[in-house]
PDB file of N, CA and C in Angstrom:
ATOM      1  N   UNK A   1     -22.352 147.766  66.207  1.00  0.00           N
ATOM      2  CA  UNK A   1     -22.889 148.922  66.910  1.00  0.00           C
ATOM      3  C   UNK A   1     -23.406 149.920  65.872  1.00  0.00           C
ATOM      4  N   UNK A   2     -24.758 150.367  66.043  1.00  0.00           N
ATOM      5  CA  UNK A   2     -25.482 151.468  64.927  1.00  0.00           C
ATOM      6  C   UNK A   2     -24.904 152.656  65.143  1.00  0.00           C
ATOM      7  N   UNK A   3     -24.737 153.544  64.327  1.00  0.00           N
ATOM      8  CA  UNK A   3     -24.458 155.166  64.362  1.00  0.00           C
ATOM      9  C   UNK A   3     -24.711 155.479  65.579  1.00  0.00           C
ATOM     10  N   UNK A   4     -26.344 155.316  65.883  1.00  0.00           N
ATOM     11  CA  UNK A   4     -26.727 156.087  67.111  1.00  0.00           C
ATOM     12  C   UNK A   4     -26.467 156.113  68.196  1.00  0.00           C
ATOM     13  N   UNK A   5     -25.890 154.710  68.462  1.00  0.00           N
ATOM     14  CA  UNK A   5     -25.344 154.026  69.390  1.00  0.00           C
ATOM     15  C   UNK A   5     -24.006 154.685  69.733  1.00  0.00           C
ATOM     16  N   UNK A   6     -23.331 154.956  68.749  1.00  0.00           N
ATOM     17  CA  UNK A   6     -21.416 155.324  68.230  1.00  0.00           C
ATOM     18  C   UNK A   6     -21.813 156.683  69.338  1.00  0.00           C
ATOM     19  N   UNK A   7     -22.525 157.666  68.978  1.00  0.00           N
ATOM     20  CA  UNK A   7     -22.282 158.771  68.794  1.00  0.00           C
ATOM     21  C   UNK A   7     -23.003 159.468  70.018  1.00  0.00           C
ATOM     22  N   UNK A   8     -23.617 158.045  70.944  1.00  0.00           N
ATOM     23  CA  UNK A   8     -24.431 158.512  72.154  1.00  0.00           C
ATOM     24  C   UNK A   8     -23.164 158.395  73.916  1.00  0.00           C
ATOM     25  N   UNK A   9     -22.482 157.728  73.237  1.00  0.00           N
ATOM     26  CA  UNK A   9     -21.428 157.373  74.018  1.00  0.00           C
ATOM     27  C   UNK A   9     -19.954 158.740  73.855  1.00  0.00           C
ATOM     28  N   UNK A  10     -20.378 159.223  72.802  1.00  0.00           N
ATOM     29  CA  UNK A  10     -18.835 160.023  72.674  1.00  0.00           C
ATOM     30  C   UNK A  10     -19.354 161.587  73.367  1.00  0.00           C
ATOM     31  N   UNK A  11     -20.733 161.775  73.068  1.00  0.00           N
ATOM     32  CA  UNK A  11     -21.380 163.018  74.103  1.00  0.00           C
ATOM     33  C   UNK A  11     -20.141 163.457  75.025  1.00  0.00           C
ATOM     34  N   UNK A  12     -20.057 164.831  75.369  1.00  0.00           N
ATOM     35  CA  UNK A  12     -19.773 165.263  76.140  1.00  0.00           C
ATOM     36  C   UNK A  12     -20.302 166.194  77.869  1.00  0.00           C
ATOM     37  N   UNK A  13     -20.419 166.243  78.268  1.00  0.00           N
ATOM     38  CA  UNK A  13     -20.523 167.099  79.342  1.00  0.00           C
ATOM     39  C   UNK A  13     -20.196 168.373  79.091  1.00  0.00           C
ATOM     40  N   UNK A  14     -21.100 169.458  79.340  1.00  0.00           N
ATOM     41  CA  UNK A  14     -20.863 170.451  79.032  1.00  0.00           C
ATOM     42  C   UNK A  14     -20.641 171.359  80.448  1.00  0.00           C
ATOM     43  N   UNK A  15     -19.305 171.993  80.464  1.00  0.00           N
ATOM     44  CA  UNK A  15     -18.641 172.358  81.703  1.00  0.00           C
ATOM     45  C   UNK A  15     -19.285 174.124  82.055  1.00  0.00           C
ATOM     46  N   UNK A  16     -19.560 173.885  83.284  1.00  0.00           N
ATOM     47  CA  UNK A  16     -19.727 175.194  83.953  1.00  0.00           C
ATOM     48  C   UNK A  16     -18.605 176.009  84.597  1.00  0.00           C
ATOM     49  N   UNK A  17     -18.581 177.549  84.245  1.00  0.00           N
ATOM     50  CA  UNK A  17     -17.825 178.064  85.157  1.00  0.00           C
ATOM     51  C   UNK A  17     -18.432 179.013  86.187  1.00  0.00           C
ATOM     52  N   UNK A  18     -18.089 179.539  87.439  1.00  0.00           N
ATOM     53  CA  UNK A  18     -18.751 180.481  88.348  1.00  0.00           C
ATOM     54  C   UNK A  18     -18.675 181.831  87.975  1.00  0.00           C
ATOM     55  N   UNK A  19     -19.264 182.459  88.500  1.00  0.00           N
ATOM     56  CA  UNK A  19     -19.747 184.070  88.000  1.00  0.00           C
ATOM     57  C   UNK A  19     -18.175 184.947  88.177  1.00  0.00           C
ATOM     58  N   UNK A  20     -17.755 184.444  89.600  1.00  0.00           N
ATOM     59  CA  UNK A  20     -16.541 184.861  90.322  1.00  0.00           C
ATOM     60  C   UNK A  20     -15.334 184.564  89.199  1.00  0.00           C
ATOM     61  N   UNK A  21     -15.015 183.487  88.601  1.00  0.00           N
ATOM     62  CA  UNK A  21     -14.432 183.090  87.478  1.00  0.00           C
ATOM     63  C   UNK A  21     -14.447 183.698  86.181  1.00  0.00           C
ATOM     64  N   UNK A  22     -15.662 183.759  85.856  1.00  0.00           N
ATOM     65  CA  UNK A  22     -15.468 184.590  84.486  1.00  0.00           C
ATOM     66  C   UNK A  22     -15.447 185.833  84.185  1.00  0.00           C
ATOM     67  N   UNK A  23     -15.968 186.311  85.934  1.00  0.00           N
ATOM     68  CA  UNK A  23     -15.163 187.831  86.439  1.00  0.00           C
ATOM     69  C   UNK A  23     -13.868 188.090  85.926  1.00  0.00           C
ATOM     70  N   UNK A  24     -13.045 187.223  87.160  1.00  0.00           N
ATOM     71  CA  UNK A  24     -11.676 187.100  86.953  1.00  0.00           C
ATOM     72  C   UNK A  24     -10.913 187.187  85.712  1.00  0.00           C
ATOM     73  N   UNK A  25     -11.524 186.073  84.937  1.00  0.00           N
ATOM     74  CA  UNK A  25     -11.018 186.070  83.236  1.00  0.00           C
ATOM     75  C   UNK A  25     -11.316 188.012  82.852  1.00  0.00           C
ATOM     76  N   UNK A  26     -12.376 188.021  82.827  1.00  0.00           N
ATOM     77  CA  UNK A  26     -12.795 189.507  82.043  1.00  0.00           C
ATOM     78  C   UNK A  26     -11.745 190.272  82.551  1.00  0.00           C
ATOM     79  N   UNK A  27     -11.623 190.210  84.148  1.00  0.00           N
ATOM     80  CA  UNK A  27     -10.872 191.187  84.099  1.00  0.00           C
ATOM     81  C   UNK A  27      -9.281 191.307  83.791  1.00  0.00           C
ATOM     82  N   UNK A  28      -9.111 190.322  83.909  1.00  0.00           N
ATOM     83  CA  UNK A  28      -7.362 189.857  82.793  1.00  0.00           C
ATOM     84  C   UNK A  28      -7.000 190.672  81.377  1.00  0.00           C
ATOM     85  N   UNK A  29      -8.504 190.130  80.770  1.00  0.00           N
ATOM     86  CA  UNK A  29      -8.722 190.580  79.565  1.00  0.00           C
ATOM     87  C   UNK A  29      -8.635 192.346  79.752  1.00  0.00           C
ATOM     88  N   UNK A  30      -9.572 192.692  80.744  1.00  0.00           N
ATOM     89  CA  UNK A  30      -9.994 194.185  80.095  1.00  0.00           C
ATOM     90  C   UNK A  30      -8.732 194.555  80.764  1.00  0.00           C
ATOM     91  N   UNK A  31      -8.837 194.931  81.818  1.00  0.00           N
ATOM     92  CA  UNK A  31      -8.137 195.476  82.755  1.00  0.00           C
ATOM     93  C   UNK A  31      -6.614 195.512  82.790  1.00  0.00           C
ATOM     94  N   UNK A  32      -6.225 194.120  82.822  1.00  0.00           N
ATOM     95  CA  UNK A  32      -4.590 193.900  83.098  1.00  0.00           C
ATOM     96  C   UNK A  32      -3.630 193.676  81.444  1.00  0.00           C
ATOM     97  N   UNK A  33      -4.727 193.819  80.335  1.00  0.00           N
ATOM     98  CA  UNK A  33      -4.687 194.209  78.907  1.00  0.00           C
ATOM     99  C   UNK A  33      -4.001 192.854  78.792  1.00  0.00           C
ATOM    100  N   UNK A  34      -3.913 191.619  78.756  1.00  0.00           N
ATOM    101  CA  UNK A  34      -3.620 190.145  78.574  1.00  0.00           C
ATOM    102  C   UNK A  34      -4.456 190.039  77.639  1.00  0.00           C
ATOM    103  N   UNK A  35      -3.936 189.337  76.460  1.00  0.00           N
ATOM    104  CA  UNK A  35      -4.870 189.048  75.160  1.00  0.00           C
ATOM    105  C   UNK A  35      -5.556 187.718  75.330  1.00  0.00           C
ATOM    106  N   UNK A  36      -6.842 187.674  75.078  1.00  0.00           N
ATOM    107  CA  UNK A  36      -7.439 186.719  75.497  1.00  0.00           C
ATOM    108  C   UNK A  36      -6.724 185.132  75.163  1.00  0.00           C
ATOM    109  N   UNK A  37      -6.147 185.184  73.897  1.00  0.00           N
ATOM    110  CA  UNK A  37      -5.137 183.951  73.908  1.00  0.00           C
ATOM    111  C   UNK A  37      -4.299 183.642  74.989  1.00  0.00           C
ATOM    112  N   UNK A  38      -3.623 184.608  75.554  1.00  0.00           N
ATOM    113  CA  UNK A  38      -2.745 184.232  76.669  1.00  0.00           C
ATOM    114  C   UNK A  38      -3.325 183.867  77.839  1.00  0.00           C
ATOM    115  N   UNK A  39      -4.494 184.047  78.481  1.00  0.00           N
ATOM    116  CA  UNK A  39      -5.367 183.944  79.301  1.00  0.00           C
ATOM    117  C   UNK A  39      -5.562 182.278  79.329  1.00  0.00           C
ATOM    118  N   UNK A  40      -6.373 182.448  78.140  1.00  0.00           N
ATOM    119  CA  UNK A  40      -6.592 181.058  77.736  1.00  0.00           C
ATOM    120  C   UNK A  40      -5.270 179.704  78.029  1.00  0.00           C
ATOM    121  N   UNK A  41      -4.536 180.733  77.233  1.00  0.00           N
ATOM    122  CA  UNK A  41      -3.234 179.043  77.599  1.00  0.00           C
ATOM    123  C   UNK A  41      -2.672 179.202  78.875  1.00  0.00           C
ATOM    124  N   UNK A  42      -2.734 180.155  79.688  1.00  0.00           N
ATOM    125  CA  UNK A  42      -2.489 180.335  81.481  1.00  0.00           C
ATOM    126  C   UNK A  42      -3.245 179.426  81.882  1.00  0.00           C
ATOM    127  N   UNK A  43      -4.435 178.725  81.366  1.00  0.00           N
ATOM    128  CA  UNK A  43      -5.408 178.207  82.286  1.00  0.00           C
ATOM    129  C   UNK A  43      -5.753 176.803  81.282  1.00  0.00           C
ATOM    130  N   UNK A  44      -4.615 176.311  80.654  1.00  0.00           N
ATOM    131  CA  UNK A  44      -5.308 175.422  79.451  1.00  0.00           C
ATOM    132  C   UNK A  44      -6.410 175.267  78.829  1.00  0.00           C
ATOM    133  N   UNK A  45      -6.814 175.899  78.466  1.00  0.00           N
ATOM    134  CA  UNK A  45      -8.419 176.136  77.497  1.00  0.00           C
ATOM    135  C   UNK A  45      -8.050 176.718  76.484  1.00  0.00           C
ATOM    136  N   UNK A  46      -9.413 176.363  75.627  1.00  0.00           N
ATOM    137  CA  UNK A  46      -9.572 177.233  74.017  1.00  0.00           C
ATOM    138  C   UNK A  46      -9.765 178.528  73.846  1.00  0.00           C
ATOM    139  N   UNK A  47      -9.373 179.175  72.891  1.00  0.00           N
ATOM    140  CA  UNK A  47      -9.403 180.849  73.197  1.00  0.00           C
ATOM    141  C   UNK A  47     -10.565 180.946  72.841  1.00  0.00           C
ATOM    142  N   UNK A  48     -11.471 180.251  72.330  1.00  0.00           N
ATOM    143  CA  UNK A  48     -13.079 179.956  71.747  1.00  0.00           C
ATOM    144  C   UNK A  48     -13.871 180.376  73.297  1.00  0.00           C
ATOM    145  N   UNK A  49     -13.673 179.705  74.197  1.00  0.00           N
ATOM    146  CA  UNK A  49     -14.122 179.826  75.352  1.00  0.00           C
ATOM    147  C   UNK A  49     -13.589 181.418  75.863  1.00  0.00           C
ATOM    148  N   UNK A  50     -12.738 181.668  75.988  1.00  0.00           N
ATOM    149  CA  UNK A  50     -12.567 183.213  76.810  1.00  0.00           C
ATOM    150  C   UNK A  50     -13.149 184.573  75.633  1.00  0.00           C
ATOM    151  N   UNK A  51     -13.139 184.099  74.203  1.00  0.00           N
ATOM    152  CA  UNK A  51     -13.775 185.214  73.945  1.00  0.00           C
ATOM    153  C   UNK A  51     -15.422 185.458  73.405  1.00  0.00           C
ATOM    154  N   UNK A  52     -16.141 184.316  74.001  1.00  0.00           N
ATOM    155  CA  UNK A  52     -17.217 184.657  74.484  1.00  0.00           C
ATOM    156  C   UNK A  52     -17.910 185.580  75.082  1.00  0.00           C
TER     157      UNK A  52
END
């Protein structure tokens, strides 16, 4: 199997969230003063993703 081949198969899907959702998150963050790390592991995800 060539490189291109390897590396066309391991691709991922890149996940959407709803407007209503990343509301929610923000407001964890701003509002209810939850550090975006904790947010993150409430909901199993990367803290890469919530502090976007």
């Amino acid at each position: 199997m060539s490189k291109k081949q390897s590396n066309s198969k391991l691709k991922r899907t890149r996940r959407s969230f709803s407007n209503e959702f990343k509301l929610e998150v923000a407001k964890m963050v701003t509002e209810q003063s939850f550090k975006a790390a904790e947010v993150a592991r409430s909901l199993d995800d990367n803290e890469n993703l919530i502090q976007r």
